[in-house]
PDB file of N, CA and C in Angstrom:
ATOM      1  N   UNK A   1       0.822  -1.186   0.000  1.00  0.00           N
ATOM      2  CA  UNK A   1       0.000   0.000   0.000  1.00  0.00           C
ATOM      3  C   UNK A   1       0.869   1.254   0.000  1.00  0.00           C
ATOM      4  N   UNK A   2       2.294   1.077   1.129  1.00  0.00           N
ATOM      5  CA  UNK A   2       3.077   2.065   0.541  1.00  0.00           C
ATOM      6  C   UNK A   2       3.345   2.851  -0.821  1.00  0.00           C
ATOM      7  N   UNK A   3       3.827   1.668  -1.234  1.00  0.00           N
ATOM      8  CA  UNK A   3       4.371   2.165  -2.703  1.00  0.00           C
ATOM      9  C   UNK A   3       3.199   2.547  -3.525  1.00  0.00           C
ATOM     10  N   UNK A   4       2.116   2.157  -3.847  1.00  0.00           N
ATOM     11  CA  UNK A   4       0.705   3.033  -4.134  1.00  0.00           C
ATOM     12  C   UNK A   4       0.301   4.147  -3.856  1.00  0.00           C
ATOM     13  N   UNK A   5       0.511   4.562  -2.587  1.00  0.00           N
ATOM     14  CA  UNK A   5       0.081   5.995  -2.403  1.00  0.00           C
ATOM     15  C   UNK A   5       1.429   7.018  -2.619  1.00  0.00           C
ATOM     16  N   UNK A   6       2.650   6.215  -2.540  1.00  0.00           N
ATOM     17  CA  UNK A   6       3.382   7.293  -2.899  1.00  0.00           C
ATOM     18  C   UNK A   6       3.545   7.208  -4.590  1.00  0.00           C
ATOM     19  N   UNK A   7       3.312   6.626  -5.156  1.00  0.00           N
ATOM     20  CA  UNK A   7       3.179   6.676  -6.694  1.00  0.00           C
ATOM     21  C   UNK A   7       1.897   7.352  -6.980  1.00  0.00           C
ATOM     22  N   UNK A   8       0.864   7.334  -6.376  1.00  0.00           N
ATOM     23  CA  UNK A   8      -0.230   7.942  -6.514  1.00  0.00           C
ATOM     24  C   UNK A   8       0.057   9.920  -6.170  1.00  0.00           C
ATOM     25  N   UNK A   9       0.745   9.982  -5.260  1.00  0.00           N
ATOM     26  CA  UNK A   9       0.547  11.312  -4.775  1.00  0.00           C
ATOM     27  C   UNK A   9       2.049  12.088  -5.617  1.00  0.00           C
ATOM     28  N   UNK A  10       2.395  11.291  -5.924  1.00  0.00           N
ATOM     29  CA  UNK A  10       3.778  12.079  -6.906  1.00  0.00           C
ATOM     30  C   UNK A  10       2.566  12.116  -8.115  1.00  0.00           C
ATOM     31  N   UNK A  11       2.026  11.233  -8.429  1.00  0.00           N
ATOM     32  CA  UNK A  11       1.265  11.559 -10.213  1.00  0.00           C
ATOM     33  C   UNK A  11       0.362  12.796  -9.508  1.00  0.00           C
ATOM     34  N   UNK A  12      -0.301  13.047  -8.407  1.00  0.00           N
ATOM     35  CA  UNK A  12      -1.134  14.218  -7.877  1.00  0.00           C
ATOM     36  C   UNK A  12      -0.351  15.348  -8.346  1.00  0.00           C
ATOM     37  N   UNK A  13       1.296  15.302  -7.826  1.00  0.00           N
ATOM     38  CA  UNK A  13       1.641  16.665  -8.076  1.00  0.00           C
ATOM     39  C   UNK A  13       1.885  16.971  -8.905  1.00  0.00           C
ATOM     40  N   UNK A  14       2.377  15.994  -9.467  1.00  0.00           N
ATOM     41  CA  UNK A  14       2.625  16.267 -11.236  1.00  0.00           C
ATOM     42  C   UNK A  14       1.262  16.747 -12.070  1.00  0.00           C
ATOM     43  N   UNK A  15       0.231  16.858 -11.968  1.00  0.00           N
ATOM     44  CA  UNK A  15      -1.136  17.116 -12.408  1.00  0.00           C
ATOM     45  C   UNK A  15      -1.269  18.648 -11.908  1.00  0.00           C
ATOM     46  N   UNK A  16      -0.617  18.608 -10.270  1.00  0.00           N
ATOM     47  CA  UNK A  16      -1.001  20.038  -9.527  1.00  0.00           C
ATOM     48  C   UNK A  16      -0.433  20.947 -10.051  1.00  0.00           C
ATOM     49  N   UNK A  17       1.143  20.537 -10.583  1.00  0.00           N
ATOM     50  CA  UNK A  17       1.884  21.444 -10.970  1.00  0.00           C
ATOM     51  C   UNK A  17       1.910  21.757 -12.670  1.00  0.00           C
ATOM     52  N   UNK A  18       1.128  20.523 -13.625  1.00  0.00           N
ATOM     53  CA  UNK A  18       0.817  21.043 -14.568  1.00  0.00           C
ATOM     54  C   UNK A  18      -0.379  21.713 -14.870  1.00  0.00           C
ATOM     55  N   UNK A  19      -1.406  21.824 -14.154  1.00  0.00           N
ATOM     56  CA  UNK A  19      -2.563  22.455 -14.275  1.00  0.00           C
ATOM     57  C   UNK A  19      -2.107  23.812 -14.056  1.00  0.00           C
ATOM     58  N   UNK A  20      -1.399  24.239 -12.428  1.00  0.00           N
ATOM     59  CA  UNK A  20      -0.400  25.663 -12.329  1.00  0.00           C
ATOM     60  C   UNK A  20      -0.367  26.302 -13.442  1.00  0.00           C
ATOM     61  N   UNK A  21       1.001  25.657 -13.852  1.00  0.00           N
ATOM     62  CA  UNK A  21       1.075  25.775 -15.225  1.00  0.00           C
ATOM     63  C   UNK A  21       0.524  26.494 -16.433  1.00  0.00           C
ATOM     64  N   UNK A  22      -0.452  25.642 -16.853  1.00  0.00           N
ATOM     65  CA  UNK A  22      -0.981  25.672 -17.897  1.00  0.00           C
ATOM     66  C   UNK A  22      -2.253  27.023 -17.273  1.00  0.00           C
ATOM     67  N   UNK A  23      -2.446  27.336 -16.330  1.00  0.00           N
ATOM     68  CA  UNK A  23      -3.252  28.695 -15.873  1.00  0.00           C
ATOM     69  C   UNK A  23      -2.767  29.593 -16.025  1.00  0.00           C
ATOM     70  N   UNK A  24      -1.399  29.369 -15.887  1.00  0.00           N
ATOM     71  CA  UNK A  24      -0.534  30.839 -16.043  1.00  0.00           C
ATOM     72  C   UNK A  24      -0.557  31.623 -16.934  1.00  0.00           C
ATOM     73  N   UNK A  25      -1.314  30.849 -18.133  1.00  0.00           N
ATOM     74  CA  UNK A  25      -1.150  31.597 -19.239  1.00  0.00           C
ATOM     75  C   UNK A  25      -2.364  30.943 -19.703  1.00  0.00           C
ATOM     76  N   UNK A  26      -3.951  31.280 -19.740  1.00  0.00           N
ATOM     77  CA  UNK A  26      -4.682  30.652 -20.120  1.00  0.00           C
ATOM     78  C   UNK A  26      -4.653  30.844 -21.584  1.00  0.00           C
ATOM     79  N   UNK A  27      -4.575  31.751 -21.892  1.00  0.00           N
ATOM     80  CA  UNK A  27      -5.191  32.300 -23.460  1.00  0.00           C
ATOM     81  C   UNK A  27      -4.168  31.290 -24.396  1.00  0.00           C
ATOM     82  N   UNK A  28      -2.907  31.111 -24.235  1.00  0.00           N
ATOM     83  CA  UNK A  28      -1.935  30.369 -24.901  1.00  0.00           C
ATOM     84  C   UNK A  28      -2.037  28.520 -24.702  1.00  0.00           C
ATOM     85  N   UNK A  29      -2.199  28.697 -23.442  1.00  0.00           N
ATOM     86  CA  UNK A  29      -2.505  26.986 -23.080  1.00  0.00           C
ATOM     87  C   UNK A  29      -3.593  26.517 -22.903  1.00  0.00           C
ATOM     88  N   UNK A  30      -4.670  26.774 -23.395  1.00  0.00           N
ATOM     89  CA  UNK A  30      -6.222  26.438 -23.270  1.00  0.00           C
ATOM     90  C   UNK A  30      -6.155  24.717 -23.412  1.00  0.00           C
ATOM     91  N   UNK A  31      -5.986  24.907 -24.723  1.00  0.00           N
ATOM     92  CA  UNK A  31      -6.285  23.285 -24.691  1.00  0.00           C
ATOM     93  C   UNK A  31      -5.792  22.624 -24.246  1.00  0.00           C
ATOM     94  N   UNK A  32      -4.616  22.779 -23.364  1.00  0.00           N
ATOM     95  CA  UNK A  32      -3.376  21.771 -22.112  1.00  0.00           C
ATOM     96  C   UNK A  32      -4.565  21.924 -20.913  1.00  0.00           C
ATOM     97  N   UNK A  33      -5.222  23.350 -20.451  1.00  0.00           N
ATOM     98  CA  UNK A  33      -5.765  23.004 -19.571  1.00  0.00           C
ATOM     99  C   UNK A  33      -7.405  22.771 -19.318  1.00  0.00           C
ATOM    100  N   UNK A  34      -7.874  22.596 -20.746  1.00  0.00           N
ATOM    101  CA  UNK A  34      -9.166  21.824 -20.935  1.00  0.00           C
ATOM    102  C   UNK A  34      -8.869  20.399 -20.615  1.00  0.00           C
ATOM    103  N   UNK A  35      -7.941  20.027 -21.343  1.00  0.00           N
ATOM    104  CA  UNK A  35      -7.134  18.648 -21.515  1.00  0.00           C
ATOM    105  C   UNK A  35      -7.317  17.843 -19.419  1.00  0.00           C
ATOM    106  N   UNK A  36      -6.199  18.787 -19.013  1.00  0.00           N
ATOM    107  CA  UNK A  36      -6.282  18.390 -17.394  1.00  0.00           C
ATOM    108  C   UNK A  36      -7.679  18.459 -16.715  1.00  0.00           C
ATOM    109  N   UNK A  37      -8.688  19.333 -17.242  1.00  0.00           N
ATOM    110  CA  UNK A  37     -10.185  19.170 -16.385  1.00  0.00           C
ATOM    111  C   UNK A  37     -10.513  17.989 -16.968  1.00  0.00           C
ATOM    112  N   UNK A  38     -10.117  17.822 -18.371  1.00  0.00           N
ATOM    113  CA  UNK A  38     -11.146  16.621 -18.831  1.00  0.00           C
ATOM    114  C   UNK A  38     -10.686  15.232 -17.811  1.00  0.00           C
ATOM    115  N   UNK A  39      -9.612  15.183 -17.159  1.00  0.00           N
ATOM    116  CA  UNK A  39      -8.529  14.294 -16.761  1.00  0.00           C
ATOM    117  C   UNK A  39      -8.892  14.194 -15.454  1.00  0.00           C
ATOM    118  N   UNK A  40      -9.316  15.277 -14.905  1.00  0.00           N
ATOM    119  CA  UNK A  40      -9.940  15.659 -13.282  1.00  0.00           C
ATOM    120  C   UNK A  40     -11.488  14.871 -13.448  1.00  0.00           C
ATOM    121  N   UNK A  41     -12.104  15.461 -14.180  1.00  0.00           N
ATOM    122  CA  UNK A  41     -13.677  15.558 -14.253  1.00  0.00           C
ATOM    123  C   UNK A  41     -13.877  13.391 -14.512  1.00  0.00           C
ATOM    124  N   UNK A  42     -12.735  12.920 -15.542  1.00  0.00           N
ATOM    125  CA  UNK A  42     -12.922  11.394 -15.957  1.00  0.00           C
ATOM    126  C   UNK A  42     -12.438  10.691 -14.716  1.00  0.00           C
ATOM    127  N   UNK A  43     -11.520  11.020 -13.758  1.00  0.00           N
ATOM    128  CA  UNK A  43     -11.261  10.369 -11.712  1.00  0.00           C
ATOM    129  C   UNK A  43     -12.714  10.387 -11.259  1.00  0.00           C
ATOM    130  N   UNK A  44     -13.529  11.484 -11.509  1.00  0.00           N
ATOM    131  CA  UNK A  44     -14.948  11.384 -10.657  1.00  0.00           C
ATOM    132  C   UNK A  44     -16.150  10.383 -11.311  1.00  0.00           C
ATOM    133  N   UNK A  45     -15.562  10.406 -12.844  1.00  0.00           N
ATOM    134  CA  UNK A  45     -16.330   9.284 -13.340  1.00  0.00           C
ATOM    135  C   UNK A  45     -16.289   8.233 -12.778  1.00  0.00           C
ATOM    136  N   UNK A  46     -14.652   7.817 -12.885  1.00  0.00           N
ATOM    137  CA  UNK A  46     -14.445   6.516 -12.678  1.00  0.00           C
ATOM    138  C   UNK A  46     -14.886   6.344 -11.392  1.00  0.00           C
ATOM    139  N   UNK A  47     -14.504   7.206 -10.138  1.00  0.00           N
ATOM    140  CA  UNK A  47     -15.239   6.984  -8.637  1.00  0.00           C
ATOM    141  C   UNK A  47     -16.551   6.388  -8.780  1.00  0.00           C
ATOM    142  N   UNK A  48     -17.723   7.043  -9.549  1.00  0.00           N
ATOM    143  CA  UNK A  48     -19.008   6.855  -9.624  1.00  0.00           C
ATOM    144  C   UNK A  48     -19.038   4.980  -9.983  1.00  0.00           C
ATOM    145  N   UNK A  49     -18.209   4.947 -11.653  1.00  0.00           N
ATOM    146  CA  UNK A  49     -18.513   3.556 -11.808  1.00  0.00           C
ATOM    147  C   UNK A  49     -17.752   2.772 -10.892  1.00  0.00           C
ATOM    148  N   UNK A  50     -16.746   2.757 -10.153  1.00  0.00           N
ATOM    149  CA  UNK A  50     -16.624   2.103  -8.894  1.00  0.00           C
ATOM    150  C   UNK A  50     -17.773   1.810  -7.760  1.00  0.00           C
ATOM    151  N   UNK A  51     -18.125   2.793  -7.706  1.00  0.00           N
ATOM    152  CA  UNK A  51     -19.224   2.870  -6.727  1.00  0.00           C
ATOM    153  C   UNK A  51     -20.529   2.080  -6.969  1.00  0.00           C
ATOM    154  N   UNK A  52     -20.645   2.010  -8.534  1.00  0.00           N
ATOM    155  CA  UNK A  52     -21.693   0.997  -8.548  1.00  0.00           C
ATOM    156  C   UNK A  52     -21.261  -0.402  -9.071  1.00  0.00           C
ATOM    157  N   UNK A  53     -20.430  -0.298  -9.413  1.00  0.00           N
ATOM    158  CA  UNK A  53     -19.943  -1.909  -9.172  1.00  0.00           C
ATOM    159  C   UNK A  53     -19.481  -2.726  -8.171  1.00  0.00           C
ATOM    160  N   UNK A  54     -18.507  -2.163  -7.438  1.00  0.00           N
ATOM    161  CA  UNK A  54     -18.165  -2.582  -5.675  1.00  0.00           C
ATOM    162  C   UNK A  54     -19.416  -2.601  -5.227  1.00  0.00           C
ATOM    163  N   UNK A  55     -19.031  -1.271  -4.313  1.00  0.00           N
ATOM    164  CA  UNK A  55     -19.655  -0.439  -3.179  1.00  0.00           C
ATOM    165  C   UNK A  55     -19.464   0.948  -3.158  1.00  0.00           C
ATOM    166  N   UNK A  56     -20.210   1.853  -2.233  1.00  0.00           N
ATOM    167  CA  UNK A  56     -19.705   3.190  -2.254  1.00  0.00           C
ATOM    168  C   UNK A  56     -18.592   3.295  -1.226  1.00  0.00           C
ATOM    169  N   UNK A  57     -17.746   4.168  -1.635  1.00  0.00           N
ATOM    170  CA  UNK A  57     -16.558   4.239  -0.728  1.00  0.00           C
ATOM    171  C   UNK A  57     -16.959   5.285   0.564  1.00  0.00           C
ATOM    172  N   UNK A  58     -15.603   5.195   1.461  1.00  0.00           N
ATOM    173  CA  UNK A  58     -16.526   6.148   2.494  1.00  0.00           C
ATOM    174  C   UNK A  58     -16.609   7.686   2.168  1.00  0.00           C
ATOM    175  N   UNK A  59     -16.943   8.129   3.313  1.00  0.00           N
ATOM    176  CA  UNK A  59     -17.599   9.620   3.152  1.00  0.00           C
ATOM    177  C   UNK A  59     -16.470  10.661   2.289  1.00  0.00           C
ATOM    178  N   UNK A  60     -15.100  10.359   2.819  1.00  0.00           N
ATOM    179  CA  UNK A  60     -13.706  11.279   2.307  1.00  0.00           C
ATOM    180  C   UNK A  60     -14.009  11.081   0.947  1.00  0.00           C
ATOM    181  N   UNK A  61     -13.809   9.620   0.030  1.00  0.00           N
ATOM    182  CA  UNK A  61     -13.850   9.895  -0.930  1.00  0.00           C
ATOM    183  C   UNK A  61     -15.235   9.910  -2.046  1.00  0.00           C
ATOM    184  N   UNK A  62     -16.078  10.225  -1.470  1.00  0.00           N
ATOM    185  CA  UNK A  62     -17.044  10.474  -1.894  1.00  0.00           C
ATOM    186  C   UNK A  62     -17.397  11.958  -1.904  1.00  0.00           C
ATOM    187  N   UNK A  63     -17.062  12.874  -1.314  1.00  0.00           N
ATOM    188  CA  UNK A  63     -16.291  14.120  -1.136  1.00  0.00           C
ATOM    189  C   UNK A  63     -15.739  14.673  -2.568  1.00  0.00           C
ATOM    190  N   UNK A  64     -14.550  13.805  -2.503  1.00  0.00           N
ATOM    191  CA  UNK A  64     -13.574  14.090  -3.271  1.00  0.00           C
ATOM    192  C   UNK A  64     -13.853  13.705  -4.876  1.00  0.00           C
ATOM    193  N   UNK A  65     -15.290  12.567  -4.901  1.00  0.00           N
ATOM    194  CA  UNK A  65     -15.644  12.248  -6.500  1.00  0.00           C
ATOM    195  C   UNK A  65     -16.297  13.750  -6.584  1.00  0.00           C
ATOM    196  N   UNK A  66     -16.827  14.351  -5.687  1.00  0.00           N
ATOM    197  CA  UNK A  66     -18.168  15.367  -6.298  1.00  0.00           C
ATOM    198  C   UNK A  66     -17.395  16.317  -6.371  1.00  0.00           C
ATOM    199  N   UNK A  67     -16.193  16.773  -5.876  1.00  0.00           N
ATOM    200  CA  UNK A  67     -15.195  17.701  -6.559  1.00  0.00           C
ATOM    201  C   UNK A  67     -14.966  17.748  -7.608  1.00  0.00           C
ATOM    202  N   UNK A  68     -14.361  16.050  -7.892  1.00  0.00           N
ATOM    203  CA  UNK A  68     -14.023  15.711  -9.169  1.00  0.00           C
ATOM    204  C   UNK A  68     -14.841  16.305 -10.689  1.00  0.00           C
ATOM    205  N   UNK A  69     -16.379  16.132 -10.021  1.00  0.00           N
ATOM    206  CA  UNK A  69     -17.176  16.320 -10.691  1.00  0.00           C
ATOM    207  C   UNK A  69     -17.618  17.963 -11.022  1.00  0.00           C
ATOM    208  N   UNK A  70     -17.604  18.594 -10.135  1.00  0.00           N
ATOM    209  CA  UNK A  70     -17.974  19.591  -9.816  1.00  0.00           C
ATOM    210  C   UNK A  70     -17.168  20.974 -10.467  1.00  0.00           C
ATOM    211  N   UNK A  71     -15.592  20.459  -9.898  1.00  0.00           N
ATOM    212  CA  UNK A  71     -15.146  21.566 -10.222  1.00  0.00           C
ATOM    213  C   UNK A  71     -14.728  22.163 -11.675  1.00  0.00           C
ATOM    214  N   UNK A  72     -14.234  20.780 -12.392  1.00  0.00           N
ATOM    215  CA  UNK A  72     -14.226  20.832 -13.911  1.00  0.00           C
ATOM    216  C   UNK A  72     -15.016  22.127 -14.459  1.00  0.00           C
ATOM    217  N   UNK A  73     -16.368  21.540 -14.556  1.00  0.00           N
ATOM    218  CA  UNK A  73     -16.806  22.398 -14.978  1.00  0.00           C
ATOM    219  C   UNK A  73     -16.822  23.999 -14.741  1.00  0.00           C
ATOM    220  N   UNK A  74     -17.201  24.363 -13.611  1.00  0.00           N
ATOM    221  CA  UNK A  74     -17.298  25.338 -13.278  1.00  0.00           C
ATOM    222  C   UNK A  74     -15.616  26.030 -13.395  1.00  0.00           C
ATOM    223  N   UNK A  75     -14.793  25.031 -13.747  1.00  0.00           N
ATOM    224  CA  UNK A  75     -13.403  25.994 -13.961  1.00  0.00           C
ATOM    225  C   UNK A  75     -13.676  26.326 -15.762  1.00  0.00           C
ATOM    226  N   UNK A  76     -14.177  25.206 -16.317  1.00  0.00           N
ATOM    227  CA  UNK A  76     -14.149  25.693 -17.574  1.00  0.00           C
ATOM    228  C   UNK A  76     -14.962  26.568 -18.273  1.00  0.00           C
ATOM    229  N   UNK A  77     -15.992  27.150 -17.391  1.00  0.00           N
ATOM    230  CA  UNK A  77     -16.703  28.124 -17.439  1.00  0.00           C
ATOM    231  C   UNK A  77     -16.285  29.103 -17.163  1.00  0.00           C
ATOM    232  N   UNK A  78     -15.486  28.968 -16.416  1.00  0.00           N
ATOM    233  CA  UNK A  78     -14.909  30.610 -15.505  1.00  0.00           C
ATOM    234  C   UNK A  78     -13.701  30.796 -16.513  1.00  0.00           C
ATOM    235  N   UNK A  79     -12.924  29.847 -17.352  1.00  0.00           N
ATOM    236  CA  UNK A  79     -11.961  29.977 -18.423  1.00  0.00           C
ATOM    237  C   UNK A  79     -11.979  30.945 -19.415  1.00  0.00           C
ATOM    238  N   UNK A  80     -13.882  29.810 -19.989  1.00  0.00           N
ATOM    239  CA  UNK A  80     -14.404  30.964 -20.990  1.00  0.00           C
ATOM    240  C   UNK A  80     -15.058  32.069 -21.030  1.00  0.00           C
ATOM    241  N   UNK A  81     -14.857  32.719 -19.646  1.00  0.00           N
ATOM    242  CA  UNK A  81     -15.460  33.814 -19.391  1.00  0.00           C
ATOM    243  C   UNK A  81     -14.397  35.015 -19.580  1.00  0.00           C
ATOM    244  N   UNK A  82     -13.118  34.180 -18.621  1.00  0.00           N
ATOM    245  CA  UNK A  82     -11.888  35.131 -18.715  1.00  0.00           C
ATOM    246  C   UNK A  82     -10.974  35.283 -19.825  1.00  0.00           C
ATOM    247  N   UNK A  83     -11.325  34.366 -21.090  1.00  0.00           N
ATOM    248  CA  UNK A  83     -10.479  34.188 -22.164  1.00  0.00           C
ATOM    249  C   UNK A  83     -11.185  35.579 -22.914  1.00  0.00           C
ATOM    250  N   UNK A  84     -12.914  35.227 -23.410  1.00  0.00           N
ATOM    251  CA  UNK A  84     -13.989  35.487 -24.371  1.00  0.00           C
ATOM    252  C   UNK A  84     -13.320  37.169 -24.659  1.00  0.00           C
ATOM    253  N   UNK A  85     -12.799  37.619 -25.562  1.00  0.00           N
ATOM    254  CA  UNK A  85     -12.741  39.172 -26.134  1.00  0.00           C
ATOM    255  C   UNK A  85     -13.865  39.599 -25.588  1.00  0.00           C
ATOM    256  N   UNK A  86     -13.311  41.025 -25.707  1.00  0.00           N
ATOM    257  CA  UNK A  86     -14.602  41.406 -24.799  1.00  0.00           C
ATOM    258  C   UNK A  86     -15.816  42.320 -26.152  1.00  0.00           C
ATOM    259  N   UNK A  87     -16.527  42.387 -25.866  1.00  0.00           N
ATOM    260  CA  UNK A  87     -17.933  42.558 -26.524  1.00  0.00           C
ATOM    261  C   UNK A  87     -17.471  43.935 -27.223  1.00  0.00           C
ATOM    262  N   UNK A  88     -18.298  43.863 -28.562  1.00  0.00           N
ATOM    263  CA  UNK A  88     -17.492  45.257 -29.643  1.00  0.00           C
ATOM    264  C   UNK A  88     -18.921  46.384 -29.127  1.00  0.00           C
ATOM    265  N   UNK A  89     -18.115  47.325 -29.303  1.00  0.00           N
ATOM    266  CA  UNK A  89     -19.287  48.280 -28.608  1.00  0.00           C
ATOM    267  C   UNK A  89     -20.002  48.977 -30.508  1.00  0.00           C
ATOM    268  N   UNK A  90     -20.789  48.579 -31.043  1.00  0.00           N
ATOM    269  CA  UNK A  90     -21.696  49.129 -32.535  1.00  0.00           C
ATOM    270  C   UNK A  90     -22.122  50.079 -31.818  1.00  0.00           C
ATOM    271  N   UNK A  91     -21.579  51.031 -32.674  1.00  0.00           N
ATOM    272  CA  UNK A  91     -22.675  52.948 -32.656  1.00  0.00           C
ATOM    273  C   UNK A  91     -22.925  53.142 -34.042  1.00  0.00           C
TER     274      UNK A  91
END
């Protein structure tokens, strides 16, 4: 179980620190960091189909699927809000 969670939480940071990343500069790296929500948002999938094939896991990571789920989106909304040119003013 050792060696699992520390292989698991090095691939975490490596994700943490490319998502960083790829924010730093949304307008240039969009599709690197559509790419990582899609990558976030498909962990909460897979939680779900775990959940109905096992069992549901406990409360922590059940938590952590509806993040999964949750935040994707609402980051990629808030992306295309902060990318979108802004509106031409017609007189």
């Amino acid at each position: 179980m050792d060696s699992e969670d520390r292989f698991y939480a090095t691939l975490f940071m490596g994700f943490g620190i490319a998502l960083i990343w790829a924010a730093k500069d949304l307008a240039a790296r969009s599709q690197i960091f559509y790419f990582l929500l899609a990558i976030f948002f498909a962990g909460g999938i897979s939680r779900i189909i775990s959940a109905l094939m096992v069992e549901p896991p406990n409360l922590l990571f059940q938590l952590l699927g509806a993040v999964e789920l949750i935040l994707p989106p609402i980051f990629y909304l808030w992306h295309r809000r902060v990318t979108l040119p802004p509106p031409q003013n017609y007189q």
